[in-house]
Protein backbone atom coordinates (compact mmCIF):
# COMPACT_ATOMS: atom_id res chain seq x y z
CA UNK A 1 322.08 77.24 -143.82
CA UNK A 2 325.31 76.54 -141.90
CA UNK A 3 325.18 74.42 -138.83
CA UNK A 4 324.99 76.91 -136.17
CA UNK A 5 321.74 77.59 -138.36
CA UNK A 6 320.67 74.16 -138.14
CA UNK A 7 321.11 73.83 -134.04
CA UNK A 8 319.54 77.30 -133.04
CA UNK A 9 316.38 75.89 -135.79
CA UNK A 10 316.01 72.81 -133.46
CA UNK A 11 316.94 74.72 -130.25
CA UNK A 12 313.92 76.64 -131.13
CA UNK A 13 311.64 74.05 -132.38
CA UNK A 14 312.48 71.95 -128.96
CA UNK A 15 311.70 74.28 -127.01
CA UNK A 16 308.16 75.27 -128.79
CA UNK A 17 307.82 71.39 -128.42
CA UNK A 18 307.22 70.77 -132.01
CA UNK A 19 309.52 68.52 -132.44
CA UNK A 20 307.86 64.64 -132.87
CA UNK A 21 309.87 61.66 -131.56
CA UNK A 22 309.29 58.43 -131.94
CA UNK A 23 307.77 55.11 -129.15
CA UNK A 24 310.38 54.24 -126.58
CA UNK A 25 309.62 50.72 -125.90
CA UNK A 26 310.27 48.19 -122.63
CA UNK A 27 311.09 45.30 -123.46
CA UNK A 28 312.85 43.96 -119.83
CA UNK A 29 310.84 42.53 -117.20
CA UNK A 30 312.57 44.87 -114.29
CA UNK A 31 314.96 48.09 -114.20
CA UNK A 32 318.04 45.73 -114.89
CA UNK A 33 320.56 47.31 -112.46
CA UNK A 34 318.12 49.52 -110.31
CA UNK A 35 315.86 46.19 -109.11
CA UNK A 36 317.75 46.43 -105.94
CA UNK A 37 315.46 49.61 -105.20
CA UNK A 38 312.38 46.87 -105.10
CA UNK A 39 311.43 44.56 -102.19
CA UNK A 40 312.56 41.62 -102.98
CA UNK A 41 313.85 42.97 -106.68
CA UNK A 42 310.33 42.63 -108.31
CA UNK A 43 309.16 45.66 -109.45
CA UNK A 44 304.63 46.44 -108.81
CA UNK A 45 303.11 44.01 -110.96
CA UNK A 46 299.56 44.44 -113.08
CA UNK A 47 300.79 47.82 -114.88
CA UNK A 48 300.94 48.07 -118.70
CA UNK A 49 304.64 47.87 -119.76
CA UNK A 50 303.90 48.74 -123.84
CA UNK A 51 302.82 52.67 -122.33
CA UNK A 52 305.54 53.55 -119.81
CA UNK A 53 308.86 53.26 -119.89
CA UNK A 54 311.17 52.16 -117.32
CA UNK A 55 313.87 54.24 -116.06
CA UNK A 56 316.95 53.31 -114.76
CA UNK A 57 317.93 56.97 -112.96
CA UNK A 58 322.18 57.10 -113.15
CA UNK A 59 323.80 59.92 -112.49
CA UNK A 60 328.21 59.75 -112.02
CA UNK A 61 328.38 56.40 -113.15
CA UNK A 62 326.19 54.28 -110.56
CA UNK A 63 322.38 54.12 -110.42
CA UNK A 64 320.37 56.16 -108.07
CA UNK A 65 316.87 54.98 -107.89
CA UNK A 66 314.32 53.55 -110.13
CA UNK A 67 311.11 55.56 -112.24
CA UNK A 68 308.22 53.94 -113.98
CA UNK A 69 307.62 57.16 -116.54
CA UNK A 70 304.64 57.52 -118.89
CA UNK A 71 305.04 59.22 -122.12
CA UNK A 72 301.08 59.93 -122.20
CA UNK A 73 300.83 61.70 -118.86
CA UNK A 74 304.34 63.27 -119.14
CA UNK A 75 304.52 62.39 -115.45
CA UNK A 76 306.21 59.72 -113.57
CA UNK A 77 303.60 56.92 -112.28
CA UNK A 78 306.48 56.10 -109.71
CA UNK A 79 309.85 56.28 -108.23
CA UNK A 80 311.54 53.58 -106.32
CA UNK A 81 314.52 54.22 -103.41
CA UNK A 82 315.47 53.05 -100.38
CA UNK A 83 316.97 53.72 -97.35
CA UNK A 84 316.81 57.19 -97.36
CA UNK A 85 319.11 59.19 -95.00
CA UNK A 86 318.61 63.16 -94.54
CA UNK A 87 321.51 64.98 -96.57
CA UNK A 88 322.94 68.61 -94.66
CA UNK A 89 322.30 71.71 -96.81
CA UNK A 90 320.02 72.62 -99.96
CA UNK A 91 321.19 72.32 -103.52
CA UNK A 92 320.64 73.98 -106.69
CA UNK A 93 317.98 73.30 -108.43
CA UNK A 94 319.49 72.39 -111.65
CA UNK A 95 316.71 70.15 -113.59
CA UNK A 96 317.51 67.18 -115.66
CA UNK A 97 316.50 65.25 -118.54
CA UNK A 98 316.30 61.57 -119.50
CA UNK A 99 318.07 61.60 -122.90
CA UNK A 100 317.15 57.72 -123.62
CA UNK A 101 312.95 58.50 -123.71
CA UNK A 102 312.52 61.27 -126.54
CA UNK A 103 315.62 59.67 -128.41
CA UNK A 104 315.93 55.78 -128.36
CA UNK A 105 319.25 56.00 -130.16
CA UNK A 106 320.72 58.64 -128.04
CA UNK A 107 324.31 57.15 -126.61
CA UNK A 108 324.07 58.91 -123.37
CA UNK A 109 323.57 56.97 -120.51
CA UNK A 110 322.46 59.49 -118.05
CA UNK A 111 320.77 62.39 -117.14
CA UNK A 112 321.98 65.85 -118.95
CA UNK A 113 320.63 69.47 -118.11
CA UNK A 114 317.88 70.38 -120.29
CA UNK A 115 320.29 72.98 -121.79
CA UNK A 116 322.78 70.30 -123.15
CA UNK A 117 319.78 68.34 -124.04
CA UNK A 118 318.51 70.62 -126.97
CA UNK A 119 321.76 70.16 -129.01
CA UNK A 120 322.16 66.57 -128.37
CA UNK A 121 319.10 64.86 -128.48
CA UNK A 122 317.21 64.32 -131.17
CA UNK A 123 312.92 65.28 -130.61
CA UNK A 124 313.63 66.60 -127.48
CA UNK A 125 310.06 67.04 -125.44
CA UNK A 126 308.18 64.87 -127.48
CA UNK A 127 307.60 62.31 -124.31
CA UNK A 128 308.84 63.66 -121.83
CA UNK A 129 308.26 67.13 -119.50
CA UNK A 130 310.63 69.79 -119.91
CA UNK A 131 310.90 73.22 -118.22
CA UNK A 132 309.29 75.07 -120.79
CA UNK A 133 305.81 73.23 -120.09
CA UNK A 134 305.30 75.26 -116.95
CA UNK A 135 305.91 78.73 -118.15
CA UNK A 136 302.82 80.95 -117.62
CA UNK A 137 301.20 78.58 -115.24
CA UNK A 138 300.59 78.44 -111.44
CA UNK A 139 302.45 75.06 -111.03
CA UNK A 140 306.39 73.96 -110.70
CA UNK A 141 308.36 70.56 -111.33
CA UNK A 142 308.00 69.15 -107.48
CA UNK A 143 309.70 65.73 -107.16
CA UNK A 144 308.43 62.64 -105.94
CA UNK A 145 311.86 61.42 -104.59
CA UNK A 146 312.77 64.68 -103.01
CA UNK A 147 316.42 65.72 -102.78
CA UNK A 148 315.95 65.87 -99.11
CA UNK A 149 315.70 62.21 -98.76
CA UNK A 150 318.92 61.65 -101.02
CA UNK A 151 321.61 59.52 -99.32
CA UNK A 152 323.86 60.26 -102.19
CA UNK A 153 323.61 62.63 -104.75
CA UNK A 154 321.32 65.21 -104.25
CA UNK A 155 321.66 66.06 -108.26
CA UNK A 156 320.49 62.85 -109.24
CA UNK A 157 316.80 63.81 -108.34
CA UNK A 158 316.28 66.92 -110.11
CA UNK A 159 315.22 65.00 -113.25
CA UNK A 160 312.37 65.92 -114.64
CA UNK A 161 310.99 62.60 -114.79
CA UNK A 162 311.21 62.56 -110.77
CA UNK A 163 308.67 65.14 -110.77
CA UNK A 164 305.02 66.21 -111.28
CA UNK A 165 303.18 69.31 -111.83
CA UNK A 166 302.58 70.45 -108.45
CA UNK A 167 301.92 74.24 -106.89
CA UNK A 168 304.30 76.24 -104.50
CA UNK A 169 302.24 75.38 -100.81
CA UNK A 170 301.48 71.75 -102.05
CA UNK A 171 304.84 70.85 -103.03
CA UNK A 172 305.87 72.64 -99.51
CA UNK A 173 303.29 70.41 -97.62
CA UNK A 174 304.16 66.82 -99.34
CA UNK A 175 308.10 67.37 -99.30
CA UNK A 176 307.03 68.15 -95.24
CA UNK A 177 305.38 64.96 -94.44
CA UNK A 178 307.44 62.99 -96.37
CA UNK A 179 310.52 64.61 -93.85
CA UNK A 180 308.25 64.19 -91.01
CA UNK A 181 307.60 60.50 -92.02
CA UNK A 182 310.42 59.12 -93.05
CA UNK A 183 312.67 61.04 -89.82
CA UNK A 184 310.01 60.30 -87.25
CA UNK A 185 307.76 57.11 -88.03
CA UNK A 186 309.37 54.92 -90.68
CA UNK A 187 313.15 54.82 -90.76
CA UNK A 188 312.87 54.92 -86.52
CA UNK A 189 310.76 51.68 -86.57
CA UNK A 190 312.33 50.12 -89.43
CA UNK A 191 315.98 49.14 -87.75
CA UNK A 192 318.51 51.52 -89.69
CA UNK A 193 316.36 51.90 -92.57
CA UNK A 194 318.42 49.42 -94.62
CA UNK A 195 315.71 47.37 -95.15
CA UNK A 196 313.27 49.96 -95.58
CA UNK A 197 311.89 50.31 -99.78
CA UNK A 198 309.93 53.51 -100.81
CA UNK A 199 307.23 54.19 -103.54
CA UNK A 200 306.12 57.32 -104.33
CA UNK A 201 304.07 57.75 -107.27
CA UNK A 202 301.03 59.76 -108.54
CA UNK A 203 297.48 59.01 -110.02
CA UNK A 204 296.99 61.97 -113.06
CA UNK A 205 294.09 63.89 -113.43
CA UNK A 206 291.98 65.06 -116.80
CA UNK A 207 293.65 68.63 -116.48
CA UNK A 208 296.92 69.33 -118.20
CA UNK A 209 299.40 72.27 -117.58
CA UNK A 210 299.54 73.60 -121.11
CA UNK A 211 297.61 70.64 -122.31
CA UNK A 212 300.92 68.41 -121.89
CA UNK A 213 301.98 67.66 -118.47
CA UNK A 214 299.27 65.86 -116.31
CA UNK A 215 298.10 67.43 -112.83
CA UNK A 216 298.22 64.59 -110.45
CA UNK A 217 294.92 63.87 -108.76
CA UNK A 218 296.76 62.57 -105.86
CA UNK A 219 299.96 61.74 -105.08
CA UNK A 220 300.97 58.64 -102.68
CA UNK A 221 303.86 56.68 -100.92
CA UNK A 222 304.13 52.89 -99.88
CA UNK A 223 306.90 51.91 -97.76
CA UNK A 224 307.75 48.73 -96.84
CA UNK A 225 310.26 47.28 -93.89
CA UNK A 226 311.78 44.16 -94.60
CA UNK A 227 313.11 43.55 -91.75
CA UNK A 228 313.03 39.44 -90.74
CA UNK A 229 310.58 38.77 -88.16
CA UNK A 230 309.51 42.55 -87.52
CA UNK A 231 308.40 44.01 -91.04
CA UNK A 232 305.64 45.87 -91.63
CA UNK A 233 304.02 47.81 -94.92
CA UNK A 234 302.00 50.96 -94.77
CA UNK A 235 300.56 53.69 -97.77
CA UNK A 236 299.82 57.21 -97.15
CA UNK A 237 297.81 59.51 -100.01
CA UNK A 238 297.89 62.98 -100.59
CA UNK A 239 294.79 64.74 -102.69
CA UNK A 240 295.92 67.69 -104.56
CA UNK A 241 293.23 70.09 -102.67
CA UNK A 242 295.08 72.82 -100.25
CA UNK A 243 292.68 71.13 -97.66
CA UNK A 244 293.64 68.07 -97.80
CA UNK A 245 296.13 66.36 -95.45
CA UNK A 246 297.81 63.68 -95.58
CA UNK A 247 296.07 60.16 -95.23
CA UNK A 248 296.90 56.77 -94.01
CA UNK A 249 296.05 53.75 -95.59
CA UNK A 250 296.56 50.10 -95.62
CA UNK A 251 298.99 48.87 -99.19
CA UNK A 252 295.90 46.85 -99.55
CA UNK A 253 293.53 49.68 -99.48
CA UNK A 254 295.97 51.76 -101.98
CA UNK A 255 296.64 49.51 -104.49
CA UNK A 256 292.37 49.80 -105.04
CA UNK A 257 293.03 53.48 -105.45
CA UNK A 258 295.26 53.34 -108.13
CA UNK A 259 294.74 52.66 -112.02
CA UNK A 260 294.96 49.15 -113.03
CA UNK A 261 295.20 47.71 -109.13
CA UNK A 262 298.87 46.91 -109.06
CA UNK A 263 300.22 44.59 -106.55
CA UNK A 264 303.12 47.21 -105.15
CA UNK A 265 305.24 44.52 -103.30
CA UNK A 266 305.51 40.94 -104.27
CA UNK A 267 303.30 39.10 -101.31
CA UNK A 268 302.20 42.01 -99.51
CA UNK A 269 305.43 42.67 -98.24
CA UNK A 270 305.30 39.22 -95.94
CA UNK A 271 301.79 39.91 -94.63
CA UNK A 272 301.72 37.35 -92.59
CA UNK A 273 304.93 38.33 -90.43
CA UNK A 274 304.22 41.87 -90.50
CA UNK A 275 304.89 43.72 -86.51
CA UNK A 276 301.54 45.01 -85.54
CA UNK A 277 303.01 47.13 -82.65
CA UNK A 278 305.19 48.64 -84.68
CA UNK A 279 302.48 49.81 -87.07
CA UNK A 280 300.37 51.13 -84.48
CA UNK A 281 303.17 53.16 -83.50
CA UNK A 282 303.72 54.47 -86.93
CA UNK A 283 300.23 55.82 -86.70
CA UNK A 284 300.65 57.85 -83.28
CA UNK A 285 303.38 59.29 -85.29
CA UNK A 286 301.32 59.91 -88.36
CA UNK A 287 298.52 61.61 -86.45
CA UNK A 288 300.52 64.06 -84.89
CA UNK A 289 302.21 65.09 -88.48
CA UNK A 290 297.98 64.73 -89.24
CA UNK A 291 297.85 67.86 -86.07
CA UNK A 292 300.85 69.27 -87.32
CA UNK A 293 300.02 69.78 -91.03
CA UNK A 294 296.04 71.11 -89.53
CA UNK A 295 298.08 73.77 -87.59
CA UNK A 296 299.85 75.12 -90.42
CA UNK A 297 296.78 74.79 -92.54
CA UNK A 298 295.05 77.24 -89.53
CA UNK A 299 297.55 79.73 -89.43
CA UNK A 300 298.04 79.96 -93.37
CA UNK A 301 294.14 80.46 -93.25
CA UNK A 302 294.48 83.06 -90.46
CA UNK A 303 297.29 85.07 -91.91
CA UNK A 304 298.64 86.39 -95.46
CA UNK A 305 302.18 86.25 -94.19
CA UNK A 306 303.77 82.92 -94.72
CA UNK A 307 304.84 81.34 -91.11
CA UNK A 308 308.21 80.00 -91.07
CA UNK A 309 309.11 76.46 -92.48
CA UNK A 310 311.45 73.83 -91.28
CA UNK A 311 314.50 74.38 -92.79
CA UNK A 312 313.65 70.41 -94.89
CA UNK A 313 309.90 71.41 -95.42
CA UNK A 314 310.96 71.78 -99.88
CA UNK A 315 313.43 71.80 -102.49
CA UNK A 316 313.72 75.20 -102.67
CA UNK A 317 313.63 77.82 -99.77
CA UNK A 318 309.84 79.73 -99.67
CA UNK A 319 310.04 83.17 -101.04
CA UNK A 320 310.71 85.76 -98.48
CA UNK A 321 307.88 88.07 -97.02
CA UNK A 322 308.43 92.18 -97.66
CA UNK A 323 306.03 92.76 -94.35
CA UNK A 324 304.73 95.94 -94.05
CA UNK A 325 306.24 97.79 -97.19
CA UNK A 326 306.74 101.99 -96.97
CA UNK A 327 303.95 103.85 -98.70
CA UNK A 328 306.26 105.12 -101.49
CA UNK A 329 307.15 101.51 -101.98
CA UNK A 330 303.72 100.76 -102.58
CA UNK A 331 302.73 103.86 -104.95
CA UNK A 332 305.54 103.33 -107.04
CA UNK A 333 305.00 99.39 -106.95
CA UNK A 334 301.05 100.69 -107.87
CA UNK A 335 302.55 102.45 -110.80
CA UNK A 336 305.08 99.77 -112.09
CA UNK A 337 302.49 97.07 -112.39
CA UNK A 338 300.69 98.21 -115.51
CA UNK A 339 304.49 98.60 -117.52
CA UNK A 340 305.18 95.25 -116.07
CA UNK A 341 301.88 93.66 -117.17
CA UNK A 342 301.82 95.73 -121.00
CA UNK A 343 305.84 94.14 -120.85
CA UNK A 344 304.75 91.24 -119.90
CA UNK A 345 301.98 91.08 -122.78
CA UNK A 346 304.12 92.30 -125.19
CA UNK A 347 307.04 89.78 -124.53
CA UNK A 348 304.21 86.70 -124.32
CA UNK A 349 302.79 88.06 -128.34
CA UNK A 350 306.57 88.14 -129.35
CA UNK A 351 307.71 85.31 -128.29
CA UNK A 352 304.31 83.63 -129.81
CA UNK A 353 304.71 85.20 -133.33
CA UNK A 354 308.33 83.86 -133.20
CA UNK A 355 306.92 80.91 -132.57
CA UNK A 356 304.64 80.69 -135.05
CA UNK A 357 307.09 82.31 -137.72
CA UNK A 358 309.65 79.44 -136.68
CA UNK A 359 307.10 76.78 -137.05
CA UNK A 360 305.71 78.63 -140.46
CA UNK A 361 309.51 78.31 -141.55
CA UNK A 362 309.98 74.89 -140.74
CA UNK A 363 307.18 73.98 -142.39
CA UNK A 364 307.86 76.02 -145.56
CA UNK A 365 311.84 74.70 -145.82
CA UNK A 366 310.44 71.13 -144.73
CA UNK A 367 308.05 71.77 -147.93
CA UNK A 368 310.45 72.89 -150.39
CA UNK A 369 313.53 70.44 -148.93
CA UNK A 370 311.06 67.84 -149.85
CA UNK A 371 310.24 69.09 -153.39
CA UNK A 372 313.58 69.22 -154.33
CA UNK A 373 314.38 66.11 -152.87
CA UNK A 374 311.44 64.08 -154.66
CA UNK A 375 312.44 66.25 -158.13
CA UNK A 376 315.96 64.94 -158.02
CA UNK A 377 314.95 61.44 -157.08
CA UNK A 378 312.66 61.32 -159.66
CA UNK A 379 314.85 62.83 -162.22
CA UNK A 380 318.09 60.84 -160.74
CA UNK A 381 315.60 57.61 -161.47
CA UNK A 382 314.84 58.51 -164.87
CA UNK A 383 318.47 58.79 -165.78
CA UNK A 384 319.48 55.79 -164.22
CA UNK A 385 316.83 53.71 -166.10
CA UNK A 386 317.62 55.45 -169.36
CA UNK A 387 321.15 54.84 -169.10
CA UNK A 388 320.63 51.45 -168.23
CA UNK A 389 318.01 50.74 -170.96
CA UNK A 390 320.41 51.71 -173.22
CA UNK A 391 323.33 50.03 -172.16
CA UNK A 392 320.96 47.06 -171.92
CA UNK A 393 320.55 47.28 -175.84
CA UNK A 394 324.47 47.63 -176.60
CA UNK A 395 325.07 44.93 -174.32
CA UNK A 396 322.83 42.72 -176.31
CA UNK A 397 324.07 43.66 -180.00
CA UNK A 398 326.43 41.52 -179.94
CA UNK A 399 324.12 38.77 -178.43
CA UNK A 400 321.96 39.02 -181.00
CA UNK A 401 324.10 39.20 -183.60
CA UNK A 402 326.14 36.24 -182.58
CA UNK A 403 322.42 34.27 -182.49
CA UNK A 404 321.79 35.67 -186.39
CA UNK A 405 325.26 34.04 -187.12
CA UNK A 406 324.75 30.52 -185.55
CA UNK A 407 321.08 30.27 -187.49
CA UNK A 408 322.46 31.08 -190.34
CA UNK A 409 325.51 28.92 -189.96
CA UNK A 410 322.65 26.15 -188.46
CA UNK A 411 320.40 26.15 -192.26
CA UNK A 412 323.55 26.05 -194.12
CA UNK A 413 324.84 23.12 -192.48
CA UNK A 414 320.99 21.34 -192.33
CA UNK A 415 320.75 22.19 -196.12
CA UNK A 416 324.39 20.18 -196.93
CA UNK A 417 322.78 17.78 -194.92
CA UNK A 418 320.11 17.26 -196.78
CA UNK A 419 321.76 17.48 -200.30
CA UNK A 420 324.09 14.48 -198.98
CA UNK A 421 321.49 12.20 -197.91
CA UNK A 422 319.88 12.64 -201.04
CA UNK A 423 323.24 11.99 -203.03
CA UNK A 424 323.86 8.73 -200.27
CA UNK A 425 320.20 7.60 -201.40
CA UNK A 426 320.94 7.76 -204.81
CA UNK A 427 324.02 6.18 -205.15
CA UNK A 428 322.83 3.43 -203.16
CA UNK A 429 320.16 2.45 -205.88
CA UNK A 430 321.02 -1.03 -207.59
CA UNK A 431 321.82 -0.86 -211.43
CA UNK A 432 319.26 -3.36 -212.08
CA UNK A 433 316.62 -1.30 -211.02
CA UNK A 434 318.02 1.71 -213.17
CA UNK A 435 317.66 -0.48 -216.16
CA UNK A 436 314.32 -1.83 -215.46
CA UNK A 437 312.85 1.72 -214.94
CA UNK A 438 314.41 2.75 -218.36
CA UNK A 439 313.33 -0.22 -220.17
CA UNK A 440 309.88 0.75 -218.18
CA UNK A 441 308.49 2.15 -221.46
CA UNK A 442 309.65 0.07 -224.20
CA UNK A 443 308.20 -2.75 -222.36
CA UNK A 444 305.13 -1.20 -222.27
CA UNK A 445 304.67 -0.38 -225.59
CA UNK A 446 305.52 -4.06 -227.01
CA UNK A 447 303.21 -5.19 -224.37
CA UNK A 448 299.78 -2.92 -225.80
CA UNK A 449 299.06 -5.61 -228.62
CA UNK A 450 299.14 -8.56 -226.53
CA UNK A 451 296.81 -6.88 -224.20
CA UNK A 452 294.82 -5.70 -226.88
CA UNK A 453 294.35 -9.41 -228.36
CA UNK A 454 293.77 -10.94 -224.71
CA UNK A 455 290.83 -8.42 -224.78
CA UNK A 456 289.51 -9.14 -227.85
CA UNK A 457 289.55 -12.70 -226.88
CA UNK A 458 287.99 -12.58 -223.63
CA UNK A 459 285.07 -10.33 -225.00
CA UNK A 460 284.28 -12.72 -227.72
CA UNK A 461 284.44 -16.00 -225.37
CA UNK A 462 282.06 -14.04 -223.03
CA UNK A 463 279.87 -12.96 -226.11
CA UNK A 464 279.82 -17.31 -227.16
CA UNK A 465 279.83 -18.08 -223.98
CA UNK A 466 276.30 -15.36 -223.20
CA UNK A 467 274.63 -17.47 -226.61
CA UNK A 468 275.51 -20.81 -225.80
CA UNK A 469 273.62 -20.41 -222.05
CA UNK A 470 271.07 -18.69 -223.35
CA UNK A 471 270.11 -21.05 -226.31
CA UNK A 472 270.91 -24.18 -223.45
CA UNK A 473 268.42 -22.13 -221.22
CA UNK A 474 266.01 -21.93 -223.83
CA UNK A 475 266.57 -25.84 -224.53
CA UNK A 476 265.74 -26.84 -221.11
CA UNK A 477 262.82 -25.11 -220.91
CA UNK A 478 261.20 -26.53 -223.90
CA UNK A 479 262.38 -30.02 -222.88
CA UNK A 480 260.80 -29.22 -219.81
CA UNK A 481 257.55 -28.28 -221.29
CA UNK A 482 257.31 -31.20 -223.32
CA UNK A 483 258.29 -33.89 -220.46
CA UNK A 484 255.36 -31.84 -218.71
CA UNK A 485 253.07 -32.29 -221.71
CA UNK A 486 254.12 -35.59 -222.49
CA UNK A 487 252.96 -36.91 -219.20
CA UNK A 488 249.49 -34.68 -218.89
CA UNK A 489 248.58 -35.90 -222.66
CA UNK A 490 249.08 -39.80 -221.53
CA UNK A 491 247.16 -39.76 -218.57
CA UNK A 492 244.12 -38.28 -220.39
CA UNK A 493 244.43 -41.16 -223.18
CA UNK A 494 244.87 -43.85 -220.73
CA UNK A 495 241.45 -42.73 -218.86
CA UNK A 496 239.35 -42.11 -221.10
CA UNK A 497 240.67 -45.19 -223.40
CA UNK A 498 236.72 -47.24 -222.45
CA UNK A 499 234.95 -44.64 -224.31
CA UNK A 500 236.96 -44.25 -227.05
C-alpha cells in the first residue's frame, strides 16, 4: 500500500473516530503566556488539572485567549478573554482544531482546520470534538467566546475547543445576551473595558451527541472589573431549556453551581472594594435584556416565521424564511421529500457499511501486519541466537584448547618436580648411613647366637631363681612352725611341772 493509501486509510479512520490517542497531560500551574487573560494572572482554582488540559489558544503567532478543555466531556469547561470590543462584519465559519490535545508530539503550535488536521496529526478525535460528531443530530459547534466579541482575530475562535454542543435558537439567544451584556451593562460600567476579565464556561450534562460530545446542562459567564477603587464581579447562567432566560447571579452563588466549587477569581475579585452602584446598575440593564429575551420568546411562541435578529444576535446569519410558498412549490416539494428521505437513507447505510468495511480492514491488516511482524521477530531471534551460540563455541576452541595445553604442560613440569626432589633427597643421604643399612643384615645374623645364649641364660636364672624362693619359702614356714611349737610345748611343761 503506497502512501496516498496509507493517508486516505487514516483520513477515513479519523473521521469514523476510531482512531485511539493517547493522555495529554498538564503539568504547569497556569496557561504560561495566556495568564494575562486571568484577574490577577491566576487562573479558577479547586479544578482537577490530571483530567483537562489547558489550552493556550494562538492563532498568527500571538495568543488569543485562554481554554480549560476536558478530554472526557469533549467540551470546553471554560474560556478566558478580556476586554472584548465588537468587531464590524461576520466571518466564515471555518472551524479549527487543537493539534497539541489528540497528539502530544505534534510540532504545531496552533490551531489548523480540521481538514489539514487529518493528514497531520496523529489520533485525530480521540479527545477532542471534531465536526463529524454532529452529523445527523439537532445540535451545532456554538462557541463560548463568540467571534462577535473578538477584538482581534475573529478566526482565532472558531476552534472547536471554544465551543459546545448547542441547538440553532439557543446558540442565537446566548451569543444575544452575551452582545447585549457586554455592549450595554459591563464594558459601559467597567471604564474602557481594559480592566474588564471574562469566563464563560459550561456545566455538561449525562446526554451525549453521538455518545461523544457532552450537552451542556447550562452554560455561564463571570466577569470581573478590576478597576482600582470601582470594581465589581457579577455571574449570569443560562439553562439549556428554550424557556429559560438568562439569570443573574452573585460569583459567590455560581461558583456553588458548578462541579468541584472553584474559586473563579483569586479573592473574589477584591470583594471588599467592589462599587455597589455600579452593580445595581448592571442589573437595570440585565432586566431589560431579561424583557427583551421574554419578548422574543413570545413572538417565537406566537409565530412559525422567525422575527428578525440583530445583525450580532450569532455566528452565523439565521436561515432565511420562504413565507408563503406557491402551491406548485409545495406539491412538488410534497413529492421530493420521500426521494430525499430514501437518498438520504441510502447515503446514511453506505456511508455506515464503508465504515464498518474500513474498520473490518483495519482490523484484518492490523491482524496480519502483526503476524508477520511477531513471525519475523521470532524467527529473526532464533537466528541471531543460533548464530551467536555458535560463534560462541568457535570463539572458545581455542580457549579451551590453550587451557588443555597449559595442564598438560602444568603435570609435566609438577612430575620433573617431583623426580628432582626425590634425586636432591637421595643424594643428600650420608655414606655412613648407606653402609650401616647394608651391613643391617650381616649384623643381624652374627648377633642371633648371642641373643639366643642371653635367653637361655635368663630362663635358667629365673628357673634357679623360682626353686631357691620356693624351697626358702618353704624353710620359713617350717621354722616358723617350730618357733610356734617350741614355745606352746614349754609353757605346758613349765605348768604342769607340780604334778609331774
Amino acid at each position: 500500500m503506497g502512501t496516498a493509501g496509507w493517508l486516505a486509510l487514516r483520513s477515513l479512520l479519523a473521521l469514523a473516530g476510531l482512531l485511539e490517542g493517547r493522555l495529554v497531560g498538564e503539568d504547569e500551574a497556569g496557561f504560561g503566556e495566556c495568564d494575562r487573560f486571568f484577574y490577577a494572572r491566576t487562573p479558577p482554582a479547586g479544578l482537577p488539572a490530571d483530567s483537562h488540559v489547558k489550552i493556550c489558544q494562538r492563532a498568527e503567532g500571538a495568543e488569543r485567549f485562554a481554554t480549560l478543555y476536558s478530554p472526557r466531556d469533549r467540551v470546553p469547561v471554560y474560556s478566558a478573554f478580556r476586554a472584548p470590543r465588537p468587531a464590524p462584519g461576520g466571518a466564515a465559519q471555518r472551524w479549527l482544531v487543537e493539534p497539541q490535545i489528540d497528539d502530544p508530539h505534534s510540532n504545531l503550535a496552533e490551531v489548523i482546520s480540521e481538514a489539514e488536521a487529518i493528514t497531520s496529526v496523529n489520533s485525530l478525535g480521540s479527545r477532542q470534538a471534531l465536526n463529524t460528531d454532529y452529523l445527523d443530530s439537532d445540535y451545532r459547534s456554538g462557541q463560548l467566546y463568540p467571534f462577535s466579541l473578538s477584538s482581534d482575530l475573529q478566526m482565532a475562535t472558531f476552534t472547536l475547543t471554544n465551543s459546545a454542543p448547542m441547538t440553532q435558537s439557543f446558540q442565537e439567544r446566548w451569543h444575544m445576551n452575551l452582545n447585549s451584556l457586554m455592549d450595554r451593562a459591563l464594558t459601559p460600567q467597567c471604564g474602557s473595558g481594559e480592566d474588564l476579565y471574562i469566563l464563560t464556561g459550561t456545566v455538561p450534562s449525562d446526554f451525549k451527541v453521538n455518545d461523544k460530545v457532552a450537552v451542556p446542562e447550562f452554560v455561564w459567564l463571570a466577569a470581573c472589573c478590576a478597576v482600582p477603587g470601582g470594581g465589581w464581579a457579577m455571574g449570569f447562567v443560562k439553562h439549556t431549556r428554550n424557556s429559560d432566560i438568562i439569570e443573574d447571579v452573585m460569583v459567590k452563588d455560581l461558583q456553588k453551581l458548578l462541579p468541584f466549587n472553584p474559586q473563579l477569581f483569586q479573592n473574589n475579585c477584591g470583594e471588599t472594594e467592589q462599587d455597589t452602584e455600579k452593580m445595581k446598575k448592571i442589573l437595570e440593564v440585565v432586566n431589560q435584556v431579561q424583557d427583551e429575551e421574554r419578548t422574543v420568546q413570545s413572538q417565537e411562541s406566537s409565530s412559525p416565521v422567525s422575527s428578525a435578529r440583530s445583525k450580532r444576535s450569532a455566528p452565523s446569519p439565521p436561515e432565511a424564511s420562504e413565507g408563503s410558498g406557491s402551491f406548485l412549490g409545495k406539491l412538488m416539494g410534497l413529492i421530493a421529500t420521500p426521494f430525499i428521505k430514501l437518498f438520504q437513507l441510502i447515503y446514511y447505510l453506505v456511508v455506515a457499511i464503508l465504515k464498518n468495511i474500513v474498520y473490518l480492514l483495519w482490523c484484518v491488516t492490523k491482524q496480519v501486519i502483526n503476524g508477520i511482524e511477531s513471525c519475523l521477530y521470532r524467527l529473526g531471534s532464533a537466528t541471531v541466537s543460533y548464530f551467536m551460540a555458535i560463534g560462541e563455541e568457535l570463539v572458545s576452541i581455542p580457549w579451551k584448547v590453550l587451557k588443555v595445553t597449559v595442564r598438560v604442560i602444568r603435570a609435566i613440569l609438577r612430575i620433573l618436580c617431583c623426580l628432582l626432589k626425590a634425586v636432591c633427597r637421595v643424594l643428600s643421604i650420608p655414606v655412613r648411613v648407606l653402609v650401616d643399612v647394608a651391613a643391617f643384615p650381616m649384623y643381624t645374623m652374627g648377633a642371633v647366637p648371642i641373643v639366643c645364649k642371653d635367653i637361655a641364660l635368663g630362663l635358667g636364672g629365673t628357673v634357679s631363681l623360682l626353686f631357691d624362693t620356693a624351697f626358702g619359702t618353704l624353710g620359713g614356714l617350717f621354722q616358723v612352725v617350730f618357733s610356734v611349737f617350741k614355745r606352746i610345748g614349754y609353757q605346758v611343761t613349765f605348768e604342769n611341772s607340780g604334778e609331774l
